[in-house]
Each structure stands twice: as C-alpha cells, then as structure tokens.
C-alpha atoms as a PDB file:
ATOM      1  CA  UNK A   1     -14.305  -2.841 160.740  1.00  0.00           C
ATOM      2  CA  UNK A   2     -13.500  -3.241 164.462  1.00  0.00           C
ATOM      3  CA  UNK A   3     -11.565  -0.344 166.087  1.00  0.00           C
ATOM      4  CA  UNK A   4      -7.594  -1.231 165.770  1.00  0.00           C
ATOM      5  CA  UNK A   5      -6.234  -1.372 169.610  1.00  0.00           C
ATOM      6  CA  UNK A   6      -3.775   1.468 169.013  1.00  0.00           C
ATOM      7  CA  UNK A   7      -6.454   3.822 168.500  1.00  0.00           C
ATOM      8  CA  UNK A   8      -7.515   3.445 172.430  1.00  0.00           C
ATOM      9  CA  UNK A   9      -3.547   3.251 173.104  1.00  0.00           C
ATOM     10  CA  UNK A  10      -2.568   6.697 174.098  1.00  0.00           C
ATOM     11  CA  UNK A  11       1.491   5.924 175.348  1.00  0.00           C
ATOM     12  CA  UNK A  12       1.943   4.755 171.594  1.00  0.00           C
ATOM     13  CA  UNK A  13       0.940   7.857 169.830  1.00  0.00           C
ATOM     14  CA  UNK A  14       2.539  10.508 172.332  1.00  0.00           C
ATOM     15  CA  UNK A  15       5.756   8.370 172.423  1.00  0.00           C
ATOM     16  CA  UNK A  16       6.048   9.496 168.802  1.00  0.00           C
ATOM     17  CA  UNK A  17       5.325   5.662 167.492  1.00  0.00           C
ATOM     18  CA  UNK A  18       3.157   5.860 164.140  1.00  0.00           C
ATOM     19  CA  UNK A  19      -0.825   4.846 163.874  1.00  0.00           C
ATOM     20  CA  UNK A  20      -3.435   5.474 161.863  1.00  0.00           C
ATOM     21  CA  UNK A  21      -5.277   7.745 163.722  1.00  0.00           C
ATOM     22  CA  UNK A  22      -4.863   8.953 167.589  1.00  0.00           C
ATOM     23  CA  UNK A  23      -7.824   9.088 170.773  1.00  0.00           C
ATOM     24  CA  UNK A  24      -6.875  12.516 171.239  1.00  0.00           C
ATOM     25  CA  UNK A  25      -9.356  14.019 168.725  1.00  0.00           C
ATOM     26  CA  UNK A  26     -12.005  11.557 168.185  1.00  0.00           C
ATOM     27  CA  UNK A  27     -15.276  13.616 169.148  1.00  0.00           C
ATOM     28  CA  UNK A  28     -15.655  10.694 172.236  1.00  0.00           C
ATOM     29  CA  UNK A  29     -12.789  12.144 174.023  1.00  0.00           C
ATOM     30  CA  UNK A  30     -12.913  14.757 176.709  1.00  0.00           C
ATOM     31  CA  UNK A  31      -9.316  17.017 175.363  1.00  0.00           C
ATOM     32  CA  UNK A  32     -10.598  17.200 171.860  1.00  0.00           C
ATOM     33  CA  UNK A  33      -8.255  19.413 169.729  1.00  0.00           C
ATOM     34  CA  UNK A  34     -10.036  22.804 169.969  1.00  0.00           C
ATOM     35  CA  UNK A  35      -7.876  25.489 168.795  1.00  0.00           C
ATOM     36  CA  UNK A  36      -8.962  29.127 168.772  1.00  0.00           C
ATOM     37  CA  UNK A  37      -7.170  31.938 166.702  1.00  0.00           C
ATOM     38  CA  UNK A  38      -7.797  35.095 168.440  1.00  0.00           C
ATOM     39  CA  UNK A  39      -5.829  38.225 168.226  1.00  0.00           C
ATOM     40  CA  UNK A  40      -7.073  38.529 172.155  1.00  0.00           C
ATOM     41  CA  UNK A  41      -4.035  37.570 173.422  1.00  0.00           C
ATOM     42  CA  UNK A  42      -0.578  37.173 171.884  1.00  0.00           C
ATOM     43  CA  UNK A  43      -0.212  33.554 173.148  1.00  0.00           C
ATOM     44  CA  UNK A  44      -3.647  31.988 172.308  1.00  0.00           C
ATOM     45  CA  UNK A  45      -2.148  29.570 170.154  1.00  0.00           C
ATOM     46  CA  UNK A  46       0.619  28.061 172.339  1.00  0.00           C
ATOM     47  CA  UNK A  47      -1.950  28.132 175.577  1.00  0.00           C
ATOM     48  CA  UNK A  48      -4.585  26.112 173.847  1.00  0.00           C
ATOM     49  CA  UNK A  49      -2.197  23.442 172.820  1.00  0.00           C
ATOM     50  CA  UNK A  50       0.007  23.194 175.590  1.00  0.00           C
ATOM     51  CA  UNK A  51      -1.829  19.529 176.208  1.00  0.00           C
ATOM     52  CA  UNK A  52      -1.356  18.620 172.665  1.00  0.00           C
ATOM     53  CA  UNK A  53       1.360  16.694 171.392  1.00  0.00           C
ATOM     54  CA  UNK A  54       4.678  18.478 169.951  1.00  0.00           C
ATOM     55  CA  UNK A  55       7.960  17.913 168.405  1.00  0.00           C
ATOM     56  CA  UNK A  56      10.616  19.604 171.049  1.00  0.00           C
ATOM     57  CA  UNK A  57      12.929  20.860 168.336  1.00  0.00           C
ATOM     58  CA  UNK A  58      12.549  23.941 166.586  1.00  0.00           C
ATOM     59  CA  UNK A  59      13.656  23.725 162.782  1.00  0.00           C
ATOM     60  CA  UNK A  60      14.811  26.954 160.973  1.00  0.00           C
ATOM     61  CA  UNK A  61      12.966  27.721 157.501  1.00  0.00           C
ATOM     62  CA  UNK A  62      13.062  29.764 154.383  1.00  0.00           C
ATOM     63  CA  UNK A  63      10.576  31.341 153.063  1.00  0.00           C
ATOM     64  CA  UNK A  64      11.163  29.940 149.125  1.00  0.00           C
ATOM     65  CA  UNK A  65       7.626  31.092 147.232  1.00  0.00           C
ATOM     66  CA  UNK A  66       4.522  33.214 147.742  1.00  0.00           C
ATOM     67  CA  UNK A  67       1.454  32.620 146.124  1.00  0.00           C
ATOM     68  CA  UNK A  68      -2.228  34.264 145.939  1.00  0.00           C
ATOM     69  CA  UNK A  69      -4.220  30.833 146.415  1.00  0.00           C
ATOM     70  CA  UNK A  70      -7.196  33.217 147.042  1.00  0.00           C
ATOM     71  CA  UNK A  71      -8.106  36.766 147.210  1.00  0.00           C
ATOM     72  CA  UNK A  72      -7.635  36.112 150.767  1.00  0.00           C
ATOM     73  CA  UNK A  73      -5.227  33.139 151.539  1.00  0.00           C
ATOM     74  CA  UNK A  74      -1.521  33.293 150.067  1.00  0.00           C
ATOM     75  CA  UNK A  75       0.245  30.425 150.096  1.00  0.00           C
ATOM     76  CA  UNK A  76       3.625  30.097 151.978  1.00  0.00           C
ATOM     77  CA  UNK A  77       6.190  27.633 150.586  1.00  0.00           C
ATOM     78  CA  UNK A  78       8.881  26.811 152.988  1.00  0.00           C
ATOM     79  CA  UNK A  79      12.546  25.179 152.546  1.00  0.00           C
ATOM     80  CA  UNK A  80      13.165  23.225 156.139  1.00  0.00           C
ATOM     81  CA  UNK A  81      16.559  22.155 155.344  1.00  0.00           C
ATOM     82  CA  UNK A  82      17.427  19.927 158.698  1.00  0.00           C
ATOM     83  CA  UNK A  83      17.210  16.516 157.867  1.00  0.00           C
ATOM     84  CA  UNK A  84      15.487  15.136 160.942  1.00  0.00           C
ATOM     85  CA  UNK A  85      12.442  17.778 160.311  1.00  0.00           C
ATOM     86  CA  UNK A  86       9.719  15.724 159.455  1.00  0.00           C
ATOM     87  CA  UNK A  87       5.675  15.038 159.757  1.00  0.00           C
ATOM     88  CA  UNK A  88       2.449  13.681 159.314  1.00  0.00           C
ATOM     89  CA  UNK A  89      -0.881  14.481 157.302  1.00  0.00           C
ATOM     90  CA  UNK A  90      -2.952  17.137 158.841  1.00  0.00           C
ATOM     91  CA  UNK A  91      -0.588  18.494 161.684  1.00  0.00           C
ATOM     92  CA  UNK A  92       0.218  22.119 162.225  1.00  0.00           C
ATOM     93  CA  UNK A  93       3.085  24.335 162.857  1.00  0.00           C
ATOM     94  CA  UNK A  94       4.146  26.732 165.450  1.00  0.00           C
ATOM     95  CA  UNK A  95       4.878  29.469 163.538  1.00  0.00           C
ATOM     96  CA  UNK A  96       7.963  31.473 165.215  1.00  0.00           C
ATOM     97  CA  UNK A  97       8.589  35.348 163.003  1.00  0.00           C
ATOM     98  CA  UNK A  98      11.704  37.467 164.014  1.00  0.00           C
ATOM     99  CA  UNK A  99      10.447  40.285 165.485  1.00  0.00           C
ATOM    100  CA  UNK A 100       7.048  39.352 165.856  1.00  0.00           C
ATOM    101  CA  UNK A 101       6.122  38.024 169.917  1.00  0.00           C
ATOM    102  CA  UNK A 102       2.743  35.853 168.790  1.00  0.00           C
ATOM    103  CA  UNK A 103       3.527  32.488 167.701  1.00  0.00           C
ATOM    104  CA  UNK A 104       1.047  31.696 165.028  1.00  0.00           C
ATOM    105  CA  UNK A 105      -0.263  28.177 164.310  1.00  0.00           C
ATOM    106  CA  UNK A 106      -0.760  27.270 160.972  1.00  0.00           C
ATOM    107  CA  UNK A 107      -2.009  23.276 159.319  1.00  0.00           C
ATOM    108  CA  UNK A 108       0.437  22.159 157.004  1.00  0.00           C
ATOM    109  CA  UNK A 109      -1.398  22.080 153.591  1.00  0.00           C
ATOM    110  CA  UNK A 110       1.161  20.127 151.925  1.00  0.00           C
ATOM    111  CA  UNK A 111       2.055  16.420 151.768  1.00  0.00           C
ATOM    112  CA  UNK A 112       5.343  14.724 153.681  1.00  0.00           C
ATOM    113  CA  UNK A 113       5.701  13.204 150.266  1.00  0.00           C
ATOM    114  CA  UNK A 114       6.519  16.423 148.997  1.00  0.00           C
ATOM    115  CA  UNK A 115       9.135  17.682 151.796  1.00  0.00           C
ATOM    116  CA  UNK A 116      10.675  14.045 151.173  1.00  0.00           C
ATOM    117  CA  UNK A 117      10.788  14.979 147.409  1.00  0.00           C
ATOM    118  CA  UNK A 118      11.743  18.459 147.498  1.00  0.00           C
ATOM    119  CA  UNK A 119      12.630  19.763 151.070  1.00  0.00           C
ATOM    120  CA  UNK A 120       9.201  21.724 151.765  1.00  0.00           C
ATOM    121  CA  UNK A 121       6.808  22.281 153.400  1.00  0.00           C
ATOM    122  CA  UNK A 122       3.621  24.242 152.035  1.00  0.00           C
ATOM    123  CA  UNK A 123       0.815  26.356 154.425  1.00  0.00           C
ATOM    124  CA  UNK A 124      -2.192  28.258 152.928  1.00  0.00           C
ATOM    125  CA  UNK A 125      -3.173  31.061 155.249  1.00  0.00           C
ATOM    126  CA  UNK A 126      -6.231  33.225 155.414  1.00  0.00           C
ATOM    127  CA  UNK A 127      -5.354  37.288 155.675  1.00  0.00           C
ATOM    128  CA  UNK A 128      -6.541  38.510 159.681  1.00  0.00           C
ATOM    129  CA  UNK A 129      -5.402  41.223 162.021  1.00  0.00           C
ATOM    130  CA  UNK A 130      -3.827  38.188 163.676  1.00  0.00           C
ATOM    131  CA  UNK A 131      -0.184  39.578 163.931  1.00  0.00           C
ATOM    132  CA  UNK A 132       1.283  36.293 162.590  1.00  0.00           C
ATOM    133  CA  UNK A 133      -1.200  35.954 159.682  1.00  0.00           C
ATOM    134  CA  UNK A 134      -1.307  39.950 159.047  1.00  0.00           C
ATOM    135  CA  UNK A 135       2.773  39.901 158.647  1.00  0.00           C
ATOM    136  CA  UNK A 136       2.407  37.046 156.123  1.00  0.00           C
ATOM    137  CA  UNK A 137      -0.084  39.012 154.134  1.00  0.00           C
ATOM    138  CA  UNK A 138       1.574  42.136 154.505  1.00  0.00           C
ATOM    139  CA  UNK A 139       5.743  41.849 155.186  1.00  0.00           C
ATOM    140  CA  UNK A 140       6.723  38.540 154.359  1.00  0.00           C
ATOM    141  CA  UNK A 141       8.736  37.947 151.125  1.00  0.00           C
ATOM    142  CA  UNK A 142      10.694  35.369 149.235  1.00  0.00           C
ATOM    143  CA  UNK A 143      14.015  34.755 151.838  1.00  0.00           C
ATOM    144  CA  UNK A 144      12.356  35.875 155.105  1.00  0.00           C
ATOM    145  CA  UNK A 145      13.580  33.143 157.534  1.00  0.00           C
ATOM    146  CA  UNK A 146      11.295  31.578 159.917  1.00  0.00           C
ATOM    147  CA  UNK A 147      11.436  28.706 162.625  1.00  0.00           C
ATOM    148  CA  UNK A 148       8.295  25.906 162.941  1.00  0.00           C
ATOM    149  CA  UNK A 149       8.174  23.261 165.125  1.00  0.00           C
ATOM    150  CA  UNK A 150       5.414  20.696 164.061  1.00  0.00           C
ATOM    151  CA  UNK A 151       2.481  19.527 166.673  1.00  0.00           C
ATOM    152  CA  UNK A 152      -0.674  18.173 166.431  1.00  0.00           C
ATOM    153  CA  UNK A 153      -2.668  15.029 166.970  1.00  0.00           C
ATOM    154  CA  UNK A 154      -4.910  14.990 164.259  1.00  0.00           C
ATOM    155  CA  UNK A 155      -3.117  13.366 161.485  1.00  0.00           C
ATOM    156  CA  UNK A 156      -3.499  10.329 158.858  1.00  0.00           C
ATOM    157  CA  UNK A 157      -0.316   7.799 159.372  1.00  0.00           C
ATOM    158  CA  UNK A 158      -1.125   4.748 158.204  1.00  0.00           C
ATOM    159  CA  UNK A 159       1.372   1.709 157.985  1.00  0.00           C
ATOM    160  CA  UNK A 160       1.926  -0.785 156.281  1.00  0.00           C
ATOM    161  CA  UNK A 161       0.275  -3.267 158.277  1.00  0.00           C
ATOM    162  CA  UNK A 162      -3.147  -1.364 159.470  1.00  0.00           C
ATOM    163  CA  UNK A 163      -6.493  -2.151 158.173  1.00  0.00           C
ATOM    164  CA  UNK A 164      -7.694  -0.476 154.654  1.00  0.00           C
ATOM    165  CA  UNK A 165     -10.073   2.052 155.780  1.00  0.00           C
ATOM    166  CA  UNK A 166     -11.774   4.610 153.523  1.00  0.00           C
ATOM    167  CA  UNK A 167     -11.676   8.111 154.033  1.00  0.00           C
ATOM    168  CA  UNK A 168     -14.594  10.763 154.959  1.00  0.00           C
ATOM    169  CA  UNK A 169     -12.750  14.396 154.702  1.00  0.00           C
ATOM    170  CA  UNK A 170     -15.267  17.059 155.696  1.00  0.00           C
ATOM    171  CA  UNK A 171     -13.884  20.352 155.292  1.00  0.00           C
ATOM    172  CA  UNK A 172     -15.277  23.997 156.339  1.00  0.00           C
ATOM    173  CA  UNK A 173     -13.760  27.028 154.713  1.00  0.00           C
ATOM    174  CA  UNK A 174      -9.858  27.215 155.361  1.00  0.00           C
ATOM    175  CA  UNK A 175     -10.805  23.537 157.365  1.00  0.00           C
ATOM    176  CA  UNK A 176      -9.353  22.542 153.981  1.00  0.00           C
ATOM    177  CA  UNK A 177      -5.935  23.053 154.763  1.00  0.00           C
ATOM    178  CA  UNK A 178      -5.037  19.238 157.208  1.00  0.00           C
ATOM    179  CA  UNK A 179      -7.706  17.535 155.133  1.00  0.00           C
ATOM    180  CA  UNK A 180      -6.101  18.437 151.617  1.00  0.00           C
ATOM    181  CA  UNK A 181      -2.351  17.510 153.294  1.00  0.00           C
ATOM    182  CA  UNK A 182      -4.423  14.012 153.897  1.00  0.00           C
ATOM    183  CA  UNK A 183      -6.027  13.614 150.328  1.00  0.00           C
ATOM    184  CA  UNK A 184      -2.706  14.418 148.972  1.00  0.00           C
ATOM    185  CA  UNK A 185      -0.440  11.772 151.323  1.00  0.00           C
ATOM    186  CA  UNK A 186      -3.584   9.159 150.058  1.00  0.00           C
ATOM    187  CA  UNK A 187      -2.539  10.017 146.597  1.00  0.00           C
ATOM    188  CA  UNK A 188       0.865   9.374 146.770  1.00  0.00           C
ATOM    189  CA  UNK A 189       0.340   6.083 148.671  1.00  0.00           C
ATOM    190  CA  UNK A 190      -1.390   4.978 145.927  1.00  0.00           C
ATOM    191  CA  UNK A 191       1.407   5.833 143.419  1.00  0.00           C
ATOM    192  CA  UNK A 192       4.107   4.186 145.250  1.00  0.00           C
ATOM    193  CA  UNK A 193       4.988   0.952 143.760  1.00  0.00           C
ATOM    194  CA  UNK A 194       7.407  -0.601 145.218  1.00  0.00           C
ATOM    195  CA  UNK A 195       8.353  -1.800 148.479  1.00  0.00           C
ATOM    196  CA  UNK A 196       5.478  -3.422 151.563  1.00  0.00           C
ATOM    197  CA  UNK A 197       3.395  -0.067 151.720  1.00  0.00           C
ATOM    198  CA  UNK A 198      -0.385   0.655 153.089  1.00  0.00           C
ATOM    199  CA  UNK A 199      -2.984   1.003 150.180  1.00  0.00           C
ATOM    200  CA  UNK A 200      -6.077   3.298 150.961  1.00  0.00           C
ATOM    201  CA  UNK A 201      -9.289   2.680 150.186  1.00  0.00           C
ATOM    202  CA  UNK A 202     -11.919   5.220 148.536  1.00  0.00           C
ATOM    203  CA  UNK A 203     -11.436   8.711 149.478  1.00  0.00           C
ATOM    204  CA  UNK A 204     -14.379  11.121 149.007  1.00  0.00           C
ATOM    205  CA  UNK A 205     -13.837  14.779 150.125  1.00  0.00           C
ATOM    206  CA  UNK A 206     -17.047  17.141 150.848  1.00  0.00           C
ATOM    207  CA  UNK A 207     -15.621  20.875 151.142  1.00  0.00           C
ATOM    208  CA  UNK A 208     -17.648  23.712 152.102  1.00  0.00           C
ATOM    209  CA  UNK A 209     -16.869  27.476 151.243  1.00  0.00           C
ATOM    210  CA  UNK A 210     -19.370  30.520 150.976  1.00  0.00           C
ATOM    211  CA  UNK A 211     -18.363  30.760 147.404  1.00  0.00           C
ATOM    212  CA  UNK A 212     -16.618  29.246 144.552  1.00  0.00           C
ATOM    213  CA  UNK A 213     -13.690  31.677 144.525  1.00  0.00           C
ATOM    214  CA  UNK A 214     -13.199  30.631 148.262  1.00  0.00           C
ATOM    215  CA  UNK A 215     -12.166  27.312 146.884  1.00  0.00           C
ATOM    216  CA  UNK A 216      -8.456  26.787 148.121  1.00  0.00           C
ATOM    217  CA  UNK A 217      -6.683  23.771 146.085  1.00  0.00           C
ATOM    218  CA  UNK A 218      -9.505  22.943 143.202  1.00  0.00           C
ATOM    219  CA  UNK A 219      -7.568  22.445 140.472  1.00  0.00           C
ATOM    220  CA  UNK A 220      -5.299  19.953 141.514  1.00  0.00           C
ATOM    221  CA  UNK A 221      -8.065  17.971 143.864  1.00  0.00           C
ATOM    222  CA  UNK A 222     -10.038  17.800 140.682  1.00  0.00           C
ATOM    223  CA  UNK A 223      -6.867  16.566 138.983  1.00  0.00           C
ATOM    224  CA  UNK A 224      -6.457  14.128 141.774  1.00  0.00           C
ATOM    225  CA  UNK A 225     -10.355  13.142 141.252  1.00  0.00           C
ATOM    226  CA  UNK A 226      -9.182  12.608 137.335  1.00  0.00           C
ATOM    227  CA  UNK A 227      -6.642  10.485 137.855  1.00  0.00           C
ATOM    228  CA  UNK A 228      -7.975   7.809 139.663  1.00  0.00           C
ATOM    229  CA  UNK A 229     -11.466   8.150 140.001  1.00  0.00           C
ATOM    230  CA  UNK A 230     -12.084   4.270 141.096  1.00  0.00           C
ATOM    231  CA  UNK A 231     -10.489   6.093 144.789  1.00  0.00           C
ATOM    232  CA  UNK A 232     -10.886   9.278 144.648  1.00  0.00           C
ATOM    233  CA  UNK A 233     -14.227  12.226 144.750  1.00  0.00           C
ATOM    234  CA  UNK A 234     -15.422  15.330 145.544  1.00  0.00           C
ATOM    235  CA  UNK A 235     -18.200  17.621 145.989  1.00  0.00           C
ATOM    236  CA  UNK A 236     -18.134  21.368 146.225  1.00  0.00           C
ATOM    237  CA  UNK A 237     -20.330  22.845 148.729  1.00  0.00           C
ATOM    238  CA  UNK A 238     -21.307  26.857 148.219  1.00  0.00           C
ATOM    239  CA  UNK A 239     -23.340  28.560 150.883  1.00  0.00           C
ATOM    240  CA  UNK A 240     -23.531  32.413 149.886  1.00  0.00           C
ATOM    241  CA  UNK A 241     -22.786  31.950 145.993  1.00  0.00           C
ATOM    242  CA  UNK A 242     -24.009  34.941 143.942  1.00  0.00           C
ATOM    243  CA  UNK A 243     -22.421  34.534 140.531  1.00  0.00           C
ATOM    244  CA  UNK A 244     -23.032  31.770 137.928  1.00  0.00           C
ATOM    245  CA  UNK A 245     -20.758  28.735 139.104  1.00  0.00           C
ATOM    246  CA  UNK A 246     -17.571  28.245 136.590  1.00  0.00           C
ATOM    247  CA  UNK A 247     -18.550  25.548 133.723  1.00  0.00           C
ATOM    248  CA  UNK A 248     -15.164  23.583 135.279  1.00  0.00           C
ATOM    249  CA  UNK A 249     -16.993  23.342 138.890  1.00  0.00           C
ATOM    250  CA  UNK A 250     -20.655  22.720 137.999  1.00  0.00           C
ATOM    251  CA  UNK A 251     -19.744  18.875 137.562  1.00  0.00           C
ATOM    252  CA  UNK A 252     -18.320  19.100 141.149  1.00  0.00           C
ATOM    253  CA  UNK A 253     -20.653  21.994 142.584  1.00  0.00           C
ATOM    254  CA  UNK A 254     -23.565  22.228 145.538  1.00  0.00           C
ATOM    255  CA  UNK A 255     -25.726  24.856 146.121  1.00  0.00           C
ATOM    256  CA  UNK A 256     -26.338  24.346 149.866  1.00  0.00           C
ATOM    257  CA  UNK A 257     -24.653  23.196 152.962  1.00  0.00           C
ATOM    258  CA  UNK A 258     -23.685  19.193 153.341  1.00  0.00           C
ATOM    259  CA  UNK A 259     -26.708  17.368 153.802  1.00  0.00           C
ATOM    260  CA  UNK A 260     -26.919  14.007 156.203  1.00  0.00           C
ATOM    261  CA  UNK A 261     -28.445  12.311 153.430  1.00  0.00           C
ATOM    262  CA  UNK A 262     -25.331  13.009 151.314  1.00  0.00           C
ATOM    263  CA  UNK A 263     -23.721  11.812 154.231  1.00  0.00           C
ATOM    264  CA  UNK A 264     -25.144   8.490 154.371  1.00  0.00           C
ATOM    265  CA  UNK A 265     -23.733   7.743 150.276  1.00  0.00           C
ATOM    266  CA  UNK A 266     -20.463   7.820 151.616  1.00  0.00           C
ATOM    267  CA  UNK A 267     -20.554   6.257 155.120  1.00  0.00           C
ATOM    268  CA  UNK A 268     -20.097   2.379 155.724  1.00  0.00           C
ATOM    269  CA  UNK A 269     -19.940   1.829 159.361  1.00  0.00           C
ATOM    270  CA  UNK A 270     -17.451  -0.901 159.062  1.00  0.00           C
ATOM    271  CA  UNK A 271     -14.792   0.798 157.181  1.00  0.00           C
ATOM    272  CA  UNK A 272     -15.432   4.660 156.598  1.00  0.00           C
ATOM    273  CA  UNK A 273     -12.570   7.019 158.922  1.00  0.00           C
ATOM    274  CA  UNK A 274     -14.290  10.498 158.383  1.00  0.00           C
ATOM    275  CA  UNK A 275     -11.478  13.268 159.411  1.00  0.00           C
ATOM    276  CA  UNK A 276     -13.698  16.511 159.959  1.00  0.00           C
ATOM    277  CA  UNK A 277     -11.744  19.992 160.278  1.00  0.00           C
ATOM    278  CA  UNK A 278     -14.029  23.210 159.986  1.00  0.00           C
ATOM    279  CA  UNK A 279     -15.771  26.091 162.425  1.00  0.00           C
ATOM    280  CA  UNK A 280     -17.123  24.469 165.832  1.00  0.00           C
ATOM    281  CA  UNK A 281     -21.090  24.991 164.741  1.00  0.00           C
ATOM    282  CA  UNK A 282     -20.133  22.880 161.428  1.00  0.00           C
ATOM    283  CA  UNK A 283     -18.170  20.388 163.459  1.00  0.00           C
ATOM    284  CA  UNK A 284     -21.102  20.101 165.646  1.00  0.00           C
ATOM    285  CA  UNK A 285     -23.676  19.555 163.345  1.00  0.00           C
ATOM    286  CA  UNK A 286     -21.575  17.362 161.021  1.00  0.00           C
ATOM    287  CA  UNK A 287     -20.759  15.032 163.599  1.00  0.00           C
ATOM    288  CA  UNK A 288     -24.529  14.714 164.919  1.00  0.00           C
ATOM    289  CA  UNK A 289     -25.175  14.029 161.166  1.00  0.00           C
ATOM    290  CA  UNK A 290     -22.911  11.105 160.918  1.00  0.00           C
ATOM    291  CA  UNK A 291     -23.776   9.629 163.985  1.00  0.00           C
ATOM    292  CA  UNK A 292     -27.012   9.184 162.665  1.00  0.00           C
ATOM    293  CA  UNK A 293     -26.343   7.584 160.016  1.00  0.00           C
ATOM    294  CA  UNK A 294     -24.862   5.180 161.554  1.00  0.00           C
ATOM    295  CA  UNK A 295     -20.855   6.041 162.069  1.00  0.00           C
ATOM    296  CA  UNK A 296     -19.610   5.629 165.397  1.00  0.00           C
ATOM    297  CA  UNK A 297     -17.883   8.371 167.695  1.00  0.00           C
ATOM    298  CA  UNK A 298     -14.454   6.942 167.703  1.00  0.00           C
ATOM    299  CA  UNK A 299     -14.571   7.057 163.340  1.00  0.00           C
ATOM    300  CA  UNK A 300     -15.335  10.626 163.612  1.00  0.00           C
ATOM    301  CA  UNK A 301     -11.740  12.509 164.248  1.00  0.00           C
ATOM    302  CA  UNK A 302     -11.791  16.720 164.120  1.00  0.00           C
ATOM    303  CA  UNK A 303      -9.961  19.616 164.560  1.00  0.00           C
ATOM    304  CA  UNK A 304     -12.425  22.864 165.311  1.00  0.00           C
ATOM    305  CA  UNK A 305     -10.860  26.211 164.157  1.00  0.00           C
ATOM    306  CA  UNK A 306     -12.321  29.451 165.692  1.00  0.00           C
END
C-alpha cells in the first residue's frame, strides 16, 4: 500500500479536516509527539505540547463514575455535556481541576462511539505524586466538575473513502490507554451497518505490562478478540511476572518482552499501520524492530510517555 497524500499534507490535519493518520508523529518526523509527565514543574504538560495540535475551546465535565481498573490506575468516567465537544481515537485531554494550578494531560481511553452513545468520555490514570494524577487518586469523587479541552495528533480517523489498512497497536504499560480508544473505535466500525462507512482490516494488539495484574482493559479486549476473531488479536506480554498466570490469560499470555520475530507475523509492508504508544526505550527499540522487518518509517506512528 502506497502512502495516501494526506499523510505528507500537514495544512489538512491542523485545519481540523479528518485523515487517517497525521505526519506529526510518524517516527520520520523531526516534532515527534514526546510528552513527559514530570512533577518538575507545574506546567510540563502544556509546555511540551504547545506545538501540538489543540481544540481552542474548553468544555466543562462531570465527574459521573470511579473505578479501580488496577491497584494503581482508577478509571475516570466523565459526562461532557456541550454538544460540539467531540474527538478522535488516541488523543488526550488537558486536564483543568479547580483549585489545582498543574494542568494534567491524560489519553482518552474510551471510544467517540461511546461519547456519541452516551455523552462520555472515559480516562484510565496511573496513581503519581503528579498533583493532577495524585488528586484523582486521592480527592476526586462522583460530581467533582472538571474542564478538558482535547489535543493531540496521534489519532486513528479513518473515512469512508481511505484505503483498508490493518492495524499494529504496540502498547507499553499505561501506553495502553490511546491504543485501546483505537481498538475500540475499530470495533465499532465494524458493527456499524448502515450507511457508506470505512471497514478496517485485521487488528492485532501486542501489550506489554510487568505483570498480569498490570493489565488495564483485558476483559473486554479479550471479549473484543471473541467476537470477531477473523479481525481482531492479542498477545499479553509480562516482563517481571512472579505468580502463576490466570487460566483466562494463559491462552493470551507471554513470558518475555515483544520479540521482532513476533513482529514480523503481523507486519505486511503494504498494508500494516502500526500505532506504537509506550516508554521512550520501548518506543525506540520497537520501532528499530519493525523497521527491520521490513515496515517503513512513515507506517510507524507513536506517542512516547515519560
């Protein structure tokens, strides 16, 4: 599969037109995303996006649920009322707390089918001393308000009329979070069935974790892998594990990091789009991986997390 033209088209994608997949984080380009959570200094997040795209408005939310996703990571369900609040698989949020001066950034785990169905927005987030994180872990609670304003160039958009690709998603620890809002908008594309729509190809996700109970979102990605296994799979990757794996995971489960020759079972250089979100060592490696076997720079989008 030739490159589409949009993808070297820059004006399209920061105009706010739709595409598949933007120049802005393919590992060939010079302002990859690189985004570094620190608790250094309280605007980290909004100085190492400032180049990256942004919606300008800022849309008020409710908190609505809170759930343990992990012993670590709670996940934050959000009610964004405003009607024009919308976005696309894998971007983030600019997270805005009363009270609280550092903006946190957080992927949106959820898919814009669900804020469509139901209003919401969903964002998994991993307990730090970062002050936004640490006063979701340790203050928030069902009705605190919020504001979020959604950025991001890394994102899966595809219309109607682009090229069938299939999907690569490489995920490192909480890396999960964009990659899972992608897998899920793939799902629902594939449910629709009515009206001209885009039809993915085969999705395969590889998702690496220290452990097993690090695994964010396993139930319903196996569910997903269930349903329509002719599109979708998955493979479990655990680094530090200790304990027996769960007999639910061993079908799914890897002792060891992801391997280049696993790699190469799920790369075709004509049509695979790998979206690769993880720690900058991972991303690194990953991406050296895949180049060997034979999938070129511009197919090889990421997001690093630090």
């Amino acid at each position: 599969m030739s490159v589409p033209c949009f993808v070297r088209t820059l004006s399209r994608s920061f105009a706010g037109g739709s595409g598949l997949f933007t120049p802005a984080v393919c590992s060939s380009c010079k302002d990859t995303v690189t985004r570094k959570m620190s608790s250094r200094r309280q605007t980290d997040h909004l100085e190492r996006t400032a180049s990256v795209h942004r919606q300008m408005e800022l849309f008020s939310a409710r908190v609505s649920d809170i759930m343990n996703e992990s012993d670590t990571v709670k996940r934050l369900r959000l009610e964004v009322p405003h009607p024009d609040f919308s976005f696309r698989a894998g971007q983030w949020v600019d997270f805005f707390i009363p009270g609280v001066d550092t903006v946190g950034g957080f992927s949106i785990c959820s898919s814009p089918g669900l804020l469509q169905r139901e209003g919401v927005i969903e964002l998994a987030v991993k307990y730090t001393r970062h002050p936004p994180a640490h006063w979701i872990h340790t203050k928030c609670s069902v009705d605190s308000q919020v504001a979020v304003r959604v950025g991001g160039n890394f994102y899966f958009d595809p219309q109607p009329s682009d090229p069938v690709v299939d999907l690569l998603l490489i995920a490192g620890g909480v890396g999960i979070n964009p990659l899972y809002s992608i897998l899920l908008h793939a799902a629902d594309l594939l449910r629709q069935t009515h009206g001209h729509r885009y039809t993915p190809g085969r999705t395969h996700l590889c998702y690496s974790v220290k452990n097993t109970k690090e695994l964010l979102f396993k139930n319903t990605i196996i569910d997903i892998c269930h349903e329509r296994p002719d599109k979708f799979s998955c493979d479990f990757h655990v680094t530090q594990q200790s304990s027996d794996i769960e007999r639910e995971l061993q079908p799914y489960t890897i002792n060891g990091r992801i391997s280049e020759k696993e790699l190469q079972r799920y790369v075709d250089p004509e049509h695979t789009l790998c979206y690769l979100c993880g720690p900058p060592p991972m991303i690194e490696k990953v991406s050296s991986d895949l180049k060997r076997v034979g999938l070129s720079e511009d197919k090889i989008l990421f997001e690093k997390w630090w």
